[in-house]
C-alpha atoms as a PDB file:
ATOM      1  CA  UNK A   1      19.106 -81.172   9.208  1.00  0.00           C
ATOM      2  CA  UNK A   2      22.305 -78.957   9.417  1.00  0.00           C
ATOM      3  CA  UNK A   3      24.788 -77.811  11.459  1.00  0.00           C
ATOM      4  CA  UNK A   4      27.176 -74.497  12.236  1.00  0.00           C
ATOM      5  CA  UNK A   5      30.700 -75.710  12.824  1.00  0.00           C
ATOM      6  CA  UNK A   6      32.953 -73.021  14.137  1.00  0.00           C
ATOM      7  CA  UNK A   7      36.718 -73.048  14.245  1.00  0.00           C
ATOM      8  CA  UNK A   8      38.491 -70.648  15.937  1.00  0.00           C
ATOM      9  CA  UNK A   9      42.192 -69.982  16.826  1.00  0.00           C
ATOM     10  CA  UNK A  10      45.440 -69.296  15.646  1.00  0.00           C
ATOM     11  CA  UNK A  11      46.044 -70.003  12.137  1.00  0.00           C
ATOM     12  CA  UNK A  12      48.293 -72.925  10.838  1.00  0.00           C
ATOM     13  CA  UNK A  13      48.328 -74.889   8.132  1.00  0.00           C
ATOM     14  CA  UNK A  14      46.056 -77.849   7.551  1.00  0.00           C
ATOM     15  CA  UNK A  15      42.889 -76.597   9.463  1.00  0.00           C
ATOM     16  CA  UNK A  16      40.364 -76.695   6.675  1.00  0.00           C
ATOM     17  CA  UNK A  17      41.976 -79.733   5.823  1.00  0.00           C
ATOM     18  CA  UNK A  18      41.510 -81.738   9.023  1.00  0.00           C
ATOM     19  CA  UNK A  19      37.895 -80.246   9.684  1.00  0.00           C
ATOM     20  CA  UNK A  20      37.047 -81.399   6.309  1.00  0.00           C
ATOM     21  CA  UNK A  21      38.727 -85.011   7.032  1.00  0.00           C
ATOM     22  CA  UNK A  22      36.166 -85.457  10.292  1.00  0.00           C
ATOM     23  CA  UNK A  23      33.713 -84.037   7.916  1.00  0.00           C
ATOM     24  CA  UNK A  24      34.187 -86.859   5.535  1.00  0.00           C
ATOM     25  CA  UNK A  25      34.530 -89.310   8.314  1.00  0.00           C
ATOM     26  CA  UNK A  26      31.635 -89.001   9.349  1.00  0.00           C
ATOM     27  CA  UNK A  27      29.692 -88.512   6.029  1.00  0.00           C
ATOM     28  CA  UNK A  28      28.715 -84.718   6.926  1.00  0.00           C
ATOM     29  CA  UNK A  29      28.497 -82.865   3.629  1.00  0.00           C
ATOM     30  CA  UNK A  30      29.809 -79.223   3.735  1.00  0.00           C
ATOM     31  CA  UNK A  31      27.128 -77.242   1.459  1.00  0.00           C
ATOM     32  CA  UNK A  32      28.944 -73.698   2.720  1.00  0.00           C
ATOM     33  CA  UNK A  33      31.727 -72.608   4.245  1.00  0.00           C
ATOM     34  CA  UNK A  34      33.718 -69.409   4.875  1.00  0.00           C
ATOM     35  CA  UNK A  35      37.050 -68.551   6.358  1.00  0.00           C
ATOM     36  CA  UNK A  36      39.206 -65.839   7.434  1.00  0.00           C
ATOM     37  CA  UNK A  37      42.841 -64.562   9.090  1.00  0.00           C
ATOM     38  CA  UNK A  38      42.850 -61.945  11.312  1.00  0.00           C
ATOM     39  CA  UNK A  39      46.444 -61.161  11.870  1.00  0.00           C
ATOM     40  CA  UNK A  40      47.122 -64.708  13.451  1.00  0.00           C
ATOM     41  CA  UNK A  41      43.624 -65.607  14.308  1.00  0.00           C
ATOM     42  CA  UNK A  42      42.161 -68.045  12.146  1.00  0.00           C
ATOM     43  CA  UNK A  43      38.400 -67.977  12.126  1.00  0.00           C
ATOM     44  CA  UNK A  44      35.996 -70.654   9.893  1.00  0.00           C
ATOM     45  CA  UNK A  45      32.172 -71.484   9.693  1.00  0.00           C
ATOM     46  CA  UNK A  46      30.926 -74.096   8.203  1.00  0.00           C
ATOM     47  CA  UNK A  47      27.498 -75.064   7.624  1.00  0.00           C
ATOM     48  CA  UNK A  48      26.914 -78.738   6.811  1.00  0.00           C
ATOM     49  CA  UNK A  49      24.331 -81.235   6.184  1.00  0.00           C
ATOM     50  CA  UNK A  50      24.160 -83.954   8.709  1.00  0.00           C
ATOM     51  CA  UNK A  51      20.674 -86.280   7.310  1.00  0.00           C
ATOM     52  CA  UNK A  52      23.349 -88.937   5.577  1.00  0.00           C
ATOM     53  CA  UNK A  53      25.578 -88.298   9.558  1.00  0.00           C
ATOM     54  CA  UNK A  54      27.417 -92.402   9.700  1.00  0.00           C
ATOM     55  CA  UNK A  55      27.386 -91.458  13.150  1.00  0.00           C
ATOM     56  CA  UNK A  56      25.878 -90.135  16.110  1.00  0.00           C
ATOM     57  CA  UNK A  57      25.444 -86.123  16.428  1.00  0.00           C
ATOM     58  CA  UNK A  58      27.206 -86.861  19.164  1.00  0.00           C
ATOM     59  CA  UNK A  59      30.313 -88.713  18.386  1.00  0.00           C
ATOM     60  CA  UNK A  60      30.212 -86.017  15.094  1.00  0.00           C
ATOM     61  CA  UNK A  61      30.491 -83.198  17.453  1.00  0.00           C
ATOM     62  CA  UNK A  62      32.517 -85.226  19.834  1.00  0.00           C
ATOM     63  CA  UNK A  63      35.342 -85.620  17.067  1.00  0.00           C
ATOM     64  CA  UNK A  64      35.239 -81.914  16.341  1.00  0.00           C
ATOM     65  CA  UNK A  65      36.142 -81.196  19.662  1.00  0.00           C
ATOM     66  CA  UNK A  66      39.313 -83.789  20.001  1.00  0.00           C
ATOM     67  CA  UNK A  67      40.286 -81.893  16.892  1.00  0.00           C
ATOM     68  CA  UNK A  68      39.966 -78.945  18.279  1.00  0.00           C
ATOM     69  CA  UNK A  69      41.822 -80.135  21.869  1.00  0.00           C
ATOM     70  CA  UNK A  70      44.553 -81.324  19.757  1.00  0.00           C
ATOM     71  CA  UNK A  71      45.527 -78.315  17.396  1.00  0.00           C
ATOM     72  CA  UNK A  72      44.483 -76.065  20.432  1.00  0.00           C
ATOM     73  CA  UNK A  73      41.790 -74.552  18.540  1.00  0.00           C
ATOM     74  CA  UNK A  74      37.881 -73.679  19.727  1.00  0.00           C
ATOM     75  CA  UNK A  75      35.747 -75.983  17.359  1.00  0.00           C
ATOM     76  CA  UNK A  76      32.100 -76.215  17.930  1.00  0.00           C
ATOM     77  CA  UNK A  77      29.358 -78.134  16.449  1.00  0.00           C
ATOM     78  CA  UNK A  78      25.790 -76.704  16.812  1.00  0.00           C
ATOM     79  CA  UNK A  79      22.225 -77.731  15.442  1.00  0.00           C
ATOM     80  CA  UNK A  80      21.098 -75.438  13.233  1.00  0.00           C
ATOM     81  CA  UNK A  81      17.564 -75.173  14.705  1.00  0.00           C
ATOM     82  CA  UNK A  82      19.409 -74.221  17.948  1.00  0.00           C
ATOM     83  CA  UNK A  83      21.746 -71.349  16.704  1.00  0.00           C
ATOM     84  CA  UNK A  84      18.829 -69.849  14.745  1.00  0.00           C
ATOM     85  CA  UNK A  85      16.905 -69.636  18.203  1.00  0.00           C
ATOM     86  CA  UNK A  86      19.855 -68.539  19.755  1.00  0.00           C
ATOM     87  CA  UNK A  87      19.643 -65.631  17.007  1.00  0.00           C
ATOM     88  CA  UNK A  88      16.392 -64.666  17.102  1.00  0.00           C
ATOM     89  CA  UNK A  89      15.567 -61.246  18.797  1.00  0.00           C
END
Protein backbone atom coordinates (compact mmCIF):
# COMPACT_ATOMS: atom_id res chain seq x y z
CA UNK A 1 0.00 0.00 0.00
CA UNK A 2 1.08 3.71 -0.54
CA UNK A 3 0.45 6.95 0.30
CA UNK A 4 0.43 10.82 -1.22
CA UNK A 5 2.00 13.10 1.35
CA UNK A 6 1.58 16.72 0.53
CA UNK A 7 3.45 19.64 2.01
CA UNK A 8 2.52 22.88 1.40
CA UNK A 9 3.58 26.39 2.61
CA UNK A 10 6.12 28.82 2.77
CA UNK A 11 9.49 27.65 2.11
CA UNK A 12 12.29 27.35 4.83
CA UNK A 13 14.93 25.36 5.33
CA UNK A 14 14.78 21.84 6.68
CA UNK A 15 11.31 20.76 5.26
CA UNK A 16 12.33 17.77 3.22
CA UNK A 17 14.45 17.09 5.98
CA UNK A 18 11.91 16.82 8.81
CA UNK A 19 9.20 15.08 6.49
CA UNK A 20 11.79 12.60 5.71
CA UNK A 21 12.73 12.23 9.63
CA UNK A 22 8.77 11.20 10.40
CA UNK A 23 9.21 9.22 7.31
CA UNK A 24 11.96 7.23 8.83
CA UNK A 25 10.28 7.19 12.15
CA UNK A 26 7.85 5.50 11.24
CA UNK A 27 9.52 3.08 8.71
CA UNK A 28 7.56 4.67 5.58
CA UNK A 29 9.85 4.30 2.59
CA UNK A 30 9.77 7.27 0.12
CA UNK A 31 9.90 5.45 -3.48
CA UNK A 32 9.14 9.18 -5.20
CA UNK A 33 9.11 12.44 -4.42
CA UNK A 34 9.02 15.89 -6.05
CA UNK A 35 9.36 19.44 -4.89
CA UNK A 36 9.08 22.92 -5.87
CA UNK A 37 9.35 26.98 -4.87
CA UNK A 38 7.02 29.18 -6.10
CA UNK A 39 8.28 32.55 -5.16
CA UNK A 40 7.97 31.76 -1.31
CA UNK A 41 5.61 28.91 -1.52
CA UNK A 42 7.10 25.71 -0.96
CA UNK A 43 5.15 22.86 -2.44
CA UNK A 44 6.26 18.79 -2.06
CA UNK A 45 4.59 15.34 -2.90
CA UNK A 46 5.67 12.46 -1.83
CA UNK A 47 4.55 9.11 -2.56
CA UNK A 48 5.61 6.42 -0.08
CA UNK A 49 5.25 2.89 0.75
CA UNK A 50 3.56 2.22 3.99
CA UNK A 51 3.35 -2.19 4.02
CA UNK A 52 6.68 -2.18 6.49
CA UNK A 53 4.40 1.31 8.47
CA UNK A 54 6.00 0.59 12.61
CA UNK A 55 2.93 2.31 13.26
CA UNK A 56 -0.56 2.92 12.84
CA UNK A 57 -1.80 4.83 9.50
CA UNK A 58 -3.03 6.78 11.92
CA UNK A 59 -0.42 7.90 14.29
CA UNK A 60 1.77 8.07 10.64
CA UNK A 61 -0.58 10.63 9.40
CA UNK A 62 -1.13 11.96 12.84
CA UNK A 63 2.72 12.92 13.07
CA UNK A 64 2.58 14.55 9.66
CA UNK A 65 0.15 16.82 10.80
CA UNK A 66 2.00 18.00 14.27
CA UNK A 67 4.74 18.63 11.77
CA UNK A 68 2.87 20.45 9.79
CA UNK A 69 1.07 22.54 12.98
CA UNK A 70 4.47 23.24 14.10
CA UNK A 71 6.38 24.73 10.99
CA UNK A 72 2.89 26.22 10.01
CA UNK A 73 2.79 24.28 6.96
CA UNK A 74 -0.40 22.17 5.26
CA UNK A 75 0.89 18.46 5.37
CA UNK A 76 -1.43 15.74 4.43
CA UNK A 77 -1.27 12.08 4.37
CA UNK A 78 -3.69 10.24 2.00
CA UNK A 79 -4.22 6.47 0.94
CA UNK A 80 -3.39 6.02 -2.31
CA UNK A 81 -6.50 3.98 -3.24
CA UNK A 82 -8.42 7.07 -1.97
CA UNK A 83 -6.70 9.94 -3.99
CA UNK A 84 -6.87 7.79 -7.15
CA UNK A 85 -10.79 7.68 -6.60
CA UNK A 86 -10.75 11.08 -5.75
CA UNK A 87 -9.11 11.47 -9.38
CA UNK A 88 -11.06 9.53 -11.36
CA UNK A 89 -13.54 11.32 -13.79
Amino acid sequence: MKTVVSVIGMDAVGIISEVSAVCAECNANIVDITQSVLQDMFVMVMLTEIEELNCSFSEFSDKMKALGKDRGLDIRVMHEDIFNSMHRI
